[in-house]
Protein backbone atom coordinates (compact mmCIF):
# COMPACT_ATOMS: atom_id res chain seq x y z
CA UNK A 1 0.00 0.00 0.00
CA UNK A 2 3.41 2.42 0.66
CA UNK A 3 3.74 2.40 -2.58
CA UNK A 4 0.72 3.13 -4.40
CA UNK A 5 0.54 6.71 -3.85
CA UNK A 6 3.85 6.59 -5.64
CA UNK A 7 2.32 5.11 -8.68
CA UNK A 8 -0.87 6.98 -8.27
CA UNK A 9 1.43 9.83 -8.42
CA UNK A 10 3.17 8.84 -11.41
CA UNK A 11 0.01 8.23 -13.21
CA UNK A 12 -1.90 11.51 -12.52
CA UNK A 13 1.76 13.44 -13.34
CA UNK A 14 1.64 11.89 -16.43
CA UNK A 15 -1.88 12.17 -17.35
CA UNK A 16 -1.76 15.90 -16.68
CA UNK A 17 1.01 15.99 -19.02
CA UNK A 18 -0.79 14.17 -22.21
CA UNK A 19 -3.67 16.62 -21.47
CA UNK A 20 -2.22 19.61 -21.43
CA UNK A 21 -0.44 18.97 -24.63
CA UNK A 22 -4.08 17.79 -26.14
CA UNK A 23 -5.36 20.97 -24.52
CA UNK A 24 -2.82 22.92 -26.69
CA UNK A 25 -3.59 21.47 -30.14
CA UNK A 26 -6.84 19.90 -30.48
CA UNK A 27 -9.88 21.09 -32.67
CA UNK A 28 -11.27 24.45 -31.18
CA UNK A 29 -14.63 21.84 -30.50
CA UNK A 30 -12.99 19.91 -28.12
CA UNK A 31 -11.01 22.34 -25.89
CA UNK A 32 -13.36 22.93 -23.98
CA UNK A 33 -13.11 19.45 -22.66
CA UNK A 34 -9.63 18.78 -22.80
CA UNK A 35 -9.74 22.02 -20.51
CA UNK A 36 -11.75 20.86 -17.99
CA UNK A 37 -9.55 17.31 -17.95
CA UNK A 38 -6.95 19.71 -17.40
CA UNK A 39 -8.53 21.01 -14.61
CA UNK A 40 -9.57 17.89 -13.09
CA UNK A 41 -6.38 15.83 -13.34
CA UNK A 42 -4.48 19.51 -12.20
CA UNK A 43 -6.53 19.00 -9.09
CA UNK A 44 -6.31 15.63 -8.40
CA UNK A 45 -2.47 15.98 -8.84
CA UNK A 46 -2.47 18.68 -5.66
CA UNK A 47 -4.71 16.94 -3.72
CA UNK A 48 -2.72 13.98 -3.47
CA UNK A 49 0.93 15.61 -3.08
CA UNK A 50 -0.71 17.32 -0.53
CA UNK A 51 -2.56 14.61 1.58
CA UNK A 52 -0.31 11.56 0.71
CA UNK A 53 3.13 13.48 1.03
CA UNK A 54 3.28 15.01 4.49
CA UNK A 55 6.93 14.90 5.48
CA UNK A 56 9.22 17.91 3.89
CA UNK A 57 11.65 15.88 2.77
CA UNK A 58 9.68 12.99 1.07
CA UNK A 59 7.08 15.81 -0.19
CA UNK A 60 10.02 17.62 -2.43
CA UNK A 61 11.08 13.91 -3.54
CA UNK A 62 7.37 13.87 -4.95
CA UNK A 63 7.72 17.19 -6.70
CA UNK A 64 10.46 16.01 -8.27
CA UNK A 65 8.75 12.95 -9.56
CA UNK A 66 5.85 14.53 -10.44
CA UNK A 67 7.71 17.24 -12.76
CA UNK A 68 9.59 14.84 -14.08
CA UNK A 69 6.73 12.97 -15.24
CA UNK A 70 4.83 15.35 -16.24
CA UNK A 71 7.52 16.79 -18.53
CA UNK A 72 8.54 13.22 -19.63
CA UNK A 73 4.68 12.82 -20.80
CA UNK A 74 4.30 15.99 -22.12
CA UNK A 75 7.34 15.62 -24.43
CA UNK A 76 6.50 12.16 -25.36
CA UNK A 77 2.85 13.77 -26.16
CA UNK A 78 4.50 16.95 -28.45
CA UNK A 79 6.73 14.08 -29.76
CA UNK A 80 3.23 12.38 -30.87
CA UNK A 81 1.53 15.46 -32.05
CA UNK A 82 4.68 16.33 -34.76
CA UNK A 83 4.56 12.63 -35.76
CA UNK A 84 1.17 12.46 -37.20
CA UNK A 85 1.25 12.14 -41.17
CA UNK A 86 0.11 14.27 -43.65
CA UNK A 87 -2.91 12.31 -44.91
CA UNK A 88 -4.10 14.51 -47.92
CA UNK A 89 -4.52 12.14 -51.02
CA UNK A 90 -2.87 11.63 -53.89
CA UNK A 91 -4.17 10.00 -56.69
CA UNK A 92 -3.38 6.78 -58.75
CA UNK A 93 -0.77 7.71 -62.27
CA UNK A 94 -2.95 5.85 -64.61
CA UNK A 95 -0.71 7.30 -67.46
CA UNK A 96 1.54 5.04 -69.62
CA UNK A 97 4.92 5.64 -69.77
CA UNK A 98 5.91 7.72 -72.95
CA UNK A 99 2.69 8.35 -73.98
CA UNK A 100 3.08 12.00 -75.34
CA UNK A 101 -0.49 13.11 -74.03
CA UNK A 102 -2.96 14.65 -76.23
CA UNK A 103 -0.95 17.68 -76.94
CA UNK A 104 -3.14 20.05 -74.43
CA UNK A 105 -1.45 22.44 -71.79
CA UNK A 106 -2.17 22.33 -68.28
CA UNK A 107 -2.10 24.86 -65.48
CA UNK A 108 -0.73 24.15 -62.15
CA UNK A 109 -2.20 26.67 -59.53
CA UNK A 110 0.53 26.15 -56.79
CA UNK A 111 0.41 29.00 -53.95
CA UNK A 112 0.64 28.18 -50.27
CA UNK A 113 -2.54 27.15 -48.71
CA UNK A 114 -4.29 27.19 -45.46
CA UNK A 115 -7.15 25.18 -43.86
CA UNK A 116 -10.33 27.27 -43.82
CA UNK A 117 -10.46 26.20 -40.53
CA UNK A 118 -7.69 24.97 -37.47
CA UNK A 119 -5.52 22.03 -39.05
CA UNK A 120 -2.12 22.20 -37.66
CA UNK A 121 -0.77 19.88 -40.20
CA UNK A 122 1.04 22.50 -42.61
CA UNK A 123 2.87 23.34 -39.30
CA UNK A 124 3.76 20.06 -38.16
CA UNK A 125 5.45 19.67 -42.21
CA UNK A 126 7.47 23.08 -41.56
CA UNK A 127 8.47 21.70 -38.17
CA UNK A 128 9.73 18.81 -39.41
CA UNK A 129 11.22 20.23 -42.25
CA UNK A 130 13.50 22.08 -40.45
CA UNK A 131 14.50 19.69 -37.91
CA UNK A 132 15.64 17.60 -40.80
CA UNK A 133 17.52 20.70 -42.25
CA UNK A 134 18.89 21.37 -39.00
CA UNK A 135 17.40 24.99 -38.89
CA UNK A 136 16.68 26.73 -35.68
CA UNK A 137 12.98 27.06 -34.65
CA UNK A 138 10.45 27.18 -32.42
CA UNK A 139 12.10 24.78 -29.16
CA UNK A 140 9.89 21.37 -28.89
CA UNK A 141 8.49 21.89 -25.62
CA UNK A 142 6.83 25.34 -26.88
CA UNK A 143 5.34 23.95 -30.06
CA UNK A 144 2.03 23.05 -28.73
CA UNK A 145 2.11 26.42 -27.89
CA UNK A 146 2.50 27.81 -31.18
CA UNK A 147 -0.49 25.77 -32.19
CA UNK A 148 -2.83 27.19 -29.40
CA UNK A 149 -1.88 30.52 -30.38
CA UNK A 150 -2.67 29.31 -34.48
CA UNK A 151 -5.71 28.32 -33.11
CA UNK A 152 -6.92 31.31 -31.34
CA UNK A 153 -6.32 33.56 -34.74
CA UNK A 154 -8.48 31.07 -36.02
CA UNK A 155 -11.47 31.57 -33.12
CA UNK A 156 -10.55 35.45 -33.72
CA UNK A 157 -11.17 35.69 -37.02
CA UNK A 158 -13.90 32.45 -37.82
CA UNK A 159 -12.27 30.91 -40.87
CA UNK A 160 -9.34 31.95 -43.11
CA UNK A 161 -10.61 33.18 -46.84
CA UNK A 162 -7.36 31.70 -48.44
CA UNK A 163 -8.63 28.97 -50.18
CA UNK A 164 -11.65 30.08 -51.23
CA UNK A 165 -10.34 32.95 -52.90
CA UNK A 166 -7.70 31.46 -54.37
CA UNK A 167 -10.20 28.95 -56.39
CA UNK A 168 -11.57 32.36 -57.05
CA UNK A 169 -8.20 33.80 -58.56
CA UNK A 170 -7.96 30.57 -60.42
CA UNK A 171 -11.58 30.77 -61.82
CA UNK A 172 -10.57 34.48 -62.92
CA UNK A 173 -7.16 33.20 -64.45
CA UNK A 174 -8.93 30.40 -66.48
CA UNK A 175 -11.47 33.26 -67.71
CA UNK A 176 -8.99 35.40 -68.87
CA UNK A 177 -7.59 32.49 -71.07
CA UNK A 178 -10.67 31.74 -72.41
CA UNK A 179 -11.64 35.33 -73.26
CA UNK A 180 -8.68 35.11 -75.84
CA UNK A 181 -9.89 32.01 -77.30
CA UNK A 182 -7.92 29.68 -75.46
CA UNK A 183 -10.29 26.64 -75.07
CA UNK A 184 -7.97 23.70 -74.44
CA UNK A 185 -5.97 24.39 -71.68
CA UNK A 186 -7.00 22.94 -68.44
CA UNK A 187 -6.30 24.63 -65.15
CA UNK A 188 -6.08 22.97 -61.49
CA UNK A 189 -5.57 24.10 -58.10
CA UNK A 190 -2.49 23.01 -55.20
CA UNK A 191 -1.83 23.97 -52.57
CA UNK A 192 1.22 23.41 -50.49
CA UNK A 193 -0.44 23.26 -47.07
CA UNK A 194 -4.22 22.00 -48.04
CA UNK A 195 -5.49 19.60 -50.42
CA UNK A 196 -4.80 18.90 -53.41
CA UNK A 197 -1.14 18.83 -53.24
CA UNK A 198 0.99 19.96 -55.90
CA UNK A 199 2.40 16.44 -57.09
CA UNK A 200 -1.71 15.28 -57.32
CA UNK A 201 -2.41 18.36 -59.21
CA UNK A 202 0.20 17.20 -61.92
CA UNK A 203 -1.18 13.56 -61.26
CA UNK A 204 -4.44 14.38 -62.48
CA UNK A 205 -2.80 16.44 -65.50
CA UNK A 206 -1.28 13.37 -66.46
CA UNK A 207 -3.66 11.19 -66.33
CA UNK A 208 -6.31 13.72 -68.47
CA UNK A 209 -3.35 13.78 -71.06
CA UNK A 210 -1.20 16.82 -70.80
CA UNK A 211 1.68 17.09 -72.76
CA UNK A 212 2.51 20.68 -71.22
CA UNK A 213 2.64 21.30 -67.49
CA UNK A 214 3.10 24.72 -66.60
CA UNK A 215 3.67 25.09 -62.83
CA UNK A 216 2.24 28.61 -62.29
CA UNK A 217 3.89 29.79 -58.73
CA UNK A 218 1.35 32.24 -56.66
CA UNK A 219 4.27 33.35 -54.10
CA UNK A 220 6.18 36.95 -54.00
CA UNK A 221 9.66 35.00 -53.63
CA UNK A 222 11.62 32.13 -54.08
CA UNK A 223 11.72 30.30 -50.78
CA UNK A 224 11.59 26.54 -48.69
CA UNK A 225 7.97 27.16 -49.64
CA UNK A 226 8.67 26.83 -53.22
CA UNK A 227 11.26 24.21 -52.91
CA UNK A 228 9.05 22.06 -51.05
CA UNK A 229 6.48 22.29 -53.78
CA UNK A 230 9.03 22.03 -56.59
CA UNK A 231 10.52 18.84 -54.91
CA UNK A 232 7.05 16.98 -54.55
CA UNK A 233 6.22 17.82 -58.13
CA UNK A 234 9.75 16.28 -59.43
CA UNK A 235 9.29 13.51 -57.59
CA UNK A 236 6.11 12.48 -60.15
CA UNK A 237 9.22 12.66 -63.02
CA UNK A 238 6.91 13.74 -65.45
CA UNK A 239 9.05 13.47 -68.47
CA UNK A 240 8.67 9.98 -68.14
CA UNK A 241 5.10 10.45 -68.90
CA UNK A 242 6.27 11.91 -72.25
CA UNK A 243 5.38 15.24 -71.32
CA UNK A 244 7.49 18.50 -70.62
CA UNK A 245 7.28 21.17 -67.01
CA UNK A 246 8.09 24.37 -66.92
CA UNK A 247 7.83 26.11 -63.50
CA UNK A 248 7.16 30.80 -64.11
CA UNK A 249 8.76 31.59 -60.38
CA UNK A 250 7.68 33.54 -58.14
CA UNK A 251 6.45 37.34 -58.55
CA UNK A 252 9.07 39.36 -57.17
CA UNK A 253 10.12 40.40 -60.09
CA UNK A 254 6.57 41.83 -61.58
CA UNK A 255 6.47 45.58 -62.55
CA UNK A 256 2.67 44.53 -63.38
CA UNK A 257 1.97 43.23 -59.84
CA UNK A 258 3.36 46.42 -58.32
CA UNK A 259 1.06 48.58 -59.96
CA UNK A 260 -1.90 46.79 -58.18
CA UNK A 261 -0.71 48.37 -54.97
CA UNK A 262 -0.67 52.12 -56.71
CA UNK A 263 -3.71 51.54 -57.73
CA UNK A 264 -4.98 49.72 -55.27
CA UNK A 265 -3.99 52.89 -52.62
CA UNK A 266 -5.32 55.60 -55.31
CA UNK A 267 -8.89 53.93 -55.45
CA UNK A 268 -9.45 54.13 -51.29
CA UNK A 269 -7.63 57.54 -50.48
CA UNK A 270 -10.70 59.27 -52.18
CA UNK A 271 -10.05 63.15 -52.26
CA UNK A 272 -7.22 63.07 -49.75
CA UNK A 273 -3.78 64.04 -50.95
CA UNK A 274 -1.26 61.44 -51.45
CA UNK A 275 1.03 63.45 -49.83
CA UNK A 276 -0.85 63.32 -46.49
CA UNK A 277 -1.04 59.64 -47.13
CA UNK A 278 1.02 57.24 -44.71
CA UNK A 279 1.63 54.22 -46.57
CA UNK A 280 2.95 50.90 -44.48
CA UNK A 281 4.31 48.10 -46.63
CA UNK A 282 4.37 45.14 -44.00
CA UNK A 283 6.43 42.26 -44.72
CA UNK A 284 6.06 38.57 -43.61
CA UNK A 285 9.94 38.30 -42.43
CA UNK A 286 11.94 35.02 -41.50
CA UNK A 287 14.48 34.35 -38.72
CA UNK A 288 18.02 35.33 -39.62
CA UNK A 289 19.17 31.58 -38.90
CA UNK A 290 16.75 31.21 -42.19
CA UNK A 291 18.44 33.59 -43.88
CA UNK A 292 21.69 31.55 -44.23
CA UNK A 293 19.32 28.55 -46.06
CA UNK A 294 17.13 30.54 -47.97
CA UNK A 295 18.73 34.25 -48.14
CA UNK A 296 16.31 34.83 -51.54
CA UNK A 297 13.61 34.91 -48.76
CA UNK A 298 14.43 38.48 -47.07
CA UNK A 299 15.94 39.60 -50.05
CA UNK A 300 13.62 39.60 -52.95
CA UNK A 301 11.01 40.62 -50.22
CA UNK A 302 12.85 43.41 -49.49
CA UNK A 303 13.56 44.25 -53.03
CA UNK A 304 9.95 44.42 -54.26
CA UNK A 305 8.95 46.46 -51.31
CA UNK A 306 11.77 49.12 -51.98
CA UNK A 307 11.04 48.93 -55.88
CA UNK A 308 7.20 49.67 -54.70
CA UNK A 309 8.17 52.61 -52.50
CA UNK A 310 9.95 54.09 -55.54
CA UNK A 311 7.12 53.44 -57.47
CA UNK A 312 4.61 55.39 -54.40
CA UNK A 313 7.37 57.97 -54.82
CA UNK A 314 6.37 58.08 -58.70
CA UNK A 315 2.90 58.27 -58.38
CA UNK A 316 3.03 61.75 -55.67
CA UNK A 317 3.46 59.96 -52.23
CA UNK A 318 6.05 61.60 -50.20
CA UNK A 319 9.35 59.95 -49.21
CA UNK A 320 9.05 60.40 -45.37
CA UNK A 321 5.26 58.86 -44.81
CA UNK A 322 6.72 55.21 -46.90
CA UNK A 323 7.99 52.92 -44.90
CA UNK A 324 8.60 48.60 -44.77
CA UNK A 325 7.80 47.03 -41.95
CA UNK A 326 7.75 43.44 -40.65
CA UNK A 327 5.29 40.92 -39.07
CA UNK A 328 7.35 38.18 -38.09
CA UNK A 329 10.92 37.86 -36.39
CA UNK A 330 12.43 41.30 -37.69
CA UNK A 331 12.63 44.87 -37.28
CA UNK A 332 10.86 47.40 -37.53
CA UNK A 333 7.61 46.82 -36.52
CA UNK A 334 4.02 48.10 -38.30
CA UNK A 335 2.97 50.02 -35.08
CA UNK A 336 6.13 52.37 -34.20
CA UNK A 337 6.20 53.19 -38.44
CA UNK A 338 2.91 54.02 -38.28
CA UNK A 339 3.25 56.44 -35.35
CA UNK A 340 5.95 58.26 -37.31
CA UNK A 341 3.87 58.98 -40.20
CA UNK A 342 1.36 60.61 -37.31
CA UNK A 343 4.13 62.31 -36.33
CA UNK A 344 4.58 63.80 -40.13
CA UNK A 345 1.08 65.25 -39.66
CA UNK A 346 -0.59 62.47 -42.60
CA UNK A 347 -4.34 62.29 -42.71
CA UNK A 348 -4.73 58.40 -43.55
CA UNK A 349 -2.13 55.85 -43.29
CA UNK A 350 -2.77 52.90 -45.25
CA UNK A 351 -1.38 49.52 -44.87
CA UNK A 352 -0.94 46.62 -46.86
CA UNK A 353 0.12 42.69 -46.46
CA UNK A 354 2.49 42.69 -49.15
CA UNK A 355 3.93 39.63 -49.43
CA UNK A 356 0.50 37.72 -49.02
CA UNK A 357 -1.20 36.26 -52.20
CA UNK A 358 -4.54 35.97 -50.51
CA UNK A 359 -6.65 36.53 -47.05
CA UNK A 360 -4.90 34.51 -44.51
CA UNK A 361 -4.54 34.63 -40.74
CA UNK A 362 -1.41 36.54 -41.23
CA UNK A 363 -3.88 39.37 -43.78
CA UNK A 364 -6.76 38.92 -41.69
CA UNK A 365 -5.92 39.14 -37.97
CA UNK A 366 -1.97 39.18 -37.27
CA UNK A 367 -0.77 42.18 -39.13
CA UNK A 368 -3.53 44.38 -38.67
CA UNK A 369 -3.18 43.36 -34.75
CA UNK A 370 0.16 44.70 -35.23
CA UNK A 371 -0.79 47.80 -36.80
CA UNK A 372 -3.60 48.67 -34.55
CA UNK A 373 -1.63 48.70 -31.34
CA UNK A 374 -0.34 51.92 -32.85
CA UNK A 375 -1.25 55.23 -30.83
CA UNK A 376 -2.92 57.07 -33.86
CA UNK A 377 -5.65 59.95 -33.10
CA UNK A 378 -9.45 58.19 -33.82
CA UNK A 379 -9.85 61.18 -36.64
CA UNK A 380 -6.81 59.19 -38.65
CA UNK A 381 -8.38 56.97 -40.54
CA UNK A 382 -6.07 53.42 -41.24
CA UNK A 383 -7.33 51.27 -43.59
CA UNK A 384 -6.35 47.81 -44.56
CA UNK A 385 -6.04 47.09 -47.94
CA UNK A 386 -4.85 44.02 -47.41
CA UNK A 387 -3.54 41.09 -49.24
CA UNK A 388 -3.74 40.75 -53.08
CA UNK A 389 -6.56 38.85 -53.98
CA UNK A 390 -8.74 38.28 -57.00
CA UNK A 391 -7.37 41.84 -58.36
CA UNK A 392 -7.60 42.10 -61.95
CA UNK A 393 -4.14 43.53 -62.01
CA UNK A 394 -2.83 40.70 -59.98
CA UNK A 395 -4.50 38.38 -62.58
CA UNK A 396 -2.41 39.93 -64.84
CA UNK A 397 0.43 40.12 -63.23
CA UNK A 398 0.57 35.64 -62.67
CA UNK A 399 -0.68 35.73 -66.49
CA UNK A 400 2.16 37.19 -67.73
CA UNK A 401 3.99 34.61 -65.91
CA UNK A 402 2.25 31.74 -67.69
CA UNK A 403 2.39 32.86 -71.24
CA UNK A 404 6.12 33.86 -71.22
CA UNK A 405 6.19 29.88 -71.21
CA UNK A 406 3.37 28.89 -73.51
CA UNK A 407 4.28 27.67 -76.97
């Protein structure tokens, strides 16, 4: 009997541990029970330490026990939780070998992706991605915090727009091809971090007989992003299949995609001056351990951002009320930018999520969050003009793209 309030103690440590990591990460419908496990295991854990465990000495020897439990079962829990696979499917290659397809081009759609609502599986890939690659992150023991705090910007905001309005940026793409008199080529969607993948995307072009696969990338810069999409897609070798890929890059380079953000600002400003006009370009940003891997990251980002202030400059925006700014892991920050342009005596600051291709968590809730905290008088208006969406310009711009590699 001595010794079962030892293993009853080693049993409710551990417990508490498995819960609280399943508190962290589950589906926003079952917190609220994992919560109140949490609560009731919590309990039961101080109860007994403090009825069972009456002598100083042998108390602190089950404190020590019980943390280390509870840590051991916690980490064996977050060990669990970046385990689990990425399920989305991928469909059966049908195609023959060296059959040259029916000569038709096809369209690969390939941006980032994002749940409409809280999957932490895109996550759990990056994670993993960069444990194999060796690249500082997020520690393991505060991961299931990350995800709690991914899952409250989803409660915040009710569902991220991404995907649907990507499907509607494809559906305007397709249009504009068809306008011209393009009937034949076929268009499909991927997403990196949602279903379908890229590599099914060029699955199903296979198998409905492409003999051209143009891999249209909807991202501002070249990036692990991209390589993880452009390695999944070789991986289907689909000159085998007898047919040839072609990948445009990213859009850090488009003149035609900057001029949606001129115009973009002109058409909300109304009668105010653009030279009382704060204008906040807000940047996603990466950790500088990142930088050593993927340095194309920060730097084409930061390119197209200074190429677009030039280009405010251009349009009657003055020099002082432009500014970058970052959401993630660098410097400077939205809010303290957007105080200086108060300080320059503007009458609107505007602010955009440049380097996001469509609403998103980060377009939706964390960057305005960021500009918001700003001390700004109520009679300055700040508007959020957001990501780039189903802009006809932006159409454009990823158009362009695609038919500097159609024959």
């Amino acid at each position: 009997m001595k010794y079962f309030r030892w293993i009853l103690l080693i049993v409710v440590a551990g417990l508490l541990g498995f819960l609280v990591v399943e508190f962290l990460i589950v589906h926003p419908l079952k917190m609220n029970l994992y919560l109140f496990l949490v609560i009731v295991s919590g309990f039961a854990l101080v109860t007994l330490l403090k009825n069972s465990f009456r002598q100083k000495w042998v108390l602190l020897l089950a404190l020590a026990v019980a943390f280390s439990v509870f840590l051991g079962s916690y980490l064996l829990q977050t060990r669990a939780f970046l385990a689990r696979e990425d399920n989305r499917p991928v469909p059966e290659l049908t195609r023959a070998k060296g059959d040259p397809g029916d000569g038709h081009t096809a369209i690969i759609y390939f941006t980032h992706g994002e749940p409409e609502t809280y999957d932490p599986i895109g996550w759990i890939n990056q994670f993993n991605e960069f444990d194999e690659q060796e690249i500082d992150f997020i520690p393991l023991f505060a991961r299931p915090f990350f995800a709690y705090q991914l899952r409250n910007a989803y409660l915040k905001v009710g569902s991220s727009h991404h995907r649907q309005m990507h499907l509607q940026m494809l559906q305007s793409l397709e249009e504009a091809y068809r306008q011209e008199g393009d009937e034949s080529t076929q268009f499909y969607i991927s997403f990196l971090d949602d279903s379908p993948r890229p590599d099914a995307a060029v699955i199903q072009a296979l198998n409905d007989g492409a003999s051209h696969i143009i891999v249209s990338e909807v991202f501002l810069t070249i990036s692990n992003h991209t390589a993880e999409g452009e390695e999944l897609i070789h991986a289907v070798n689909v000159e085998e299949y007898g047919a040839t890929l072609e990948f445009t890059g990213p859009l850090y380079d488009s003149e035609t995609l900057r001029k949606m953000f001129i115009q973009r600002t002109n058409d909300h400003i109304g009668e105010v001056d653009p030279s009382k006009v704060g204008v906040l370009l807000v940047g996603h940003g990466q950790p500088d351990e990142w930088d050593v891997e993927w340095p194309t990251e920060t730097e084409q980002e930061i390119g197209f951002r200074e190429d677009l202030l030039k280009d405010f400059e251009h349009a009657g925006f003055l020099p002082e009320n432009l500014s970058l700014a970052w959401m993630s892991f660098k410097e400077p920050k939205p809010a303290p930018k957007a105080e200086e342009f108060v300080a320059n005596g503007v009458d609107m600051i505007v602010f955009f999520s440049t380097a996001i291709s469509a609403d998103s968590i980060h377009s939706q809730y964390d960057i305005p969050e960021l500009v918001y905290e700003a001390d700004v008088p109520d009679d300055i208006p700040i508007l959020n003009l957001g990501a780039w969406n189903d802009d006809p310009i932006v159409i454009q711009a990823i158009k362009e793209k695609i038919d500097s590699l159609m024959e």
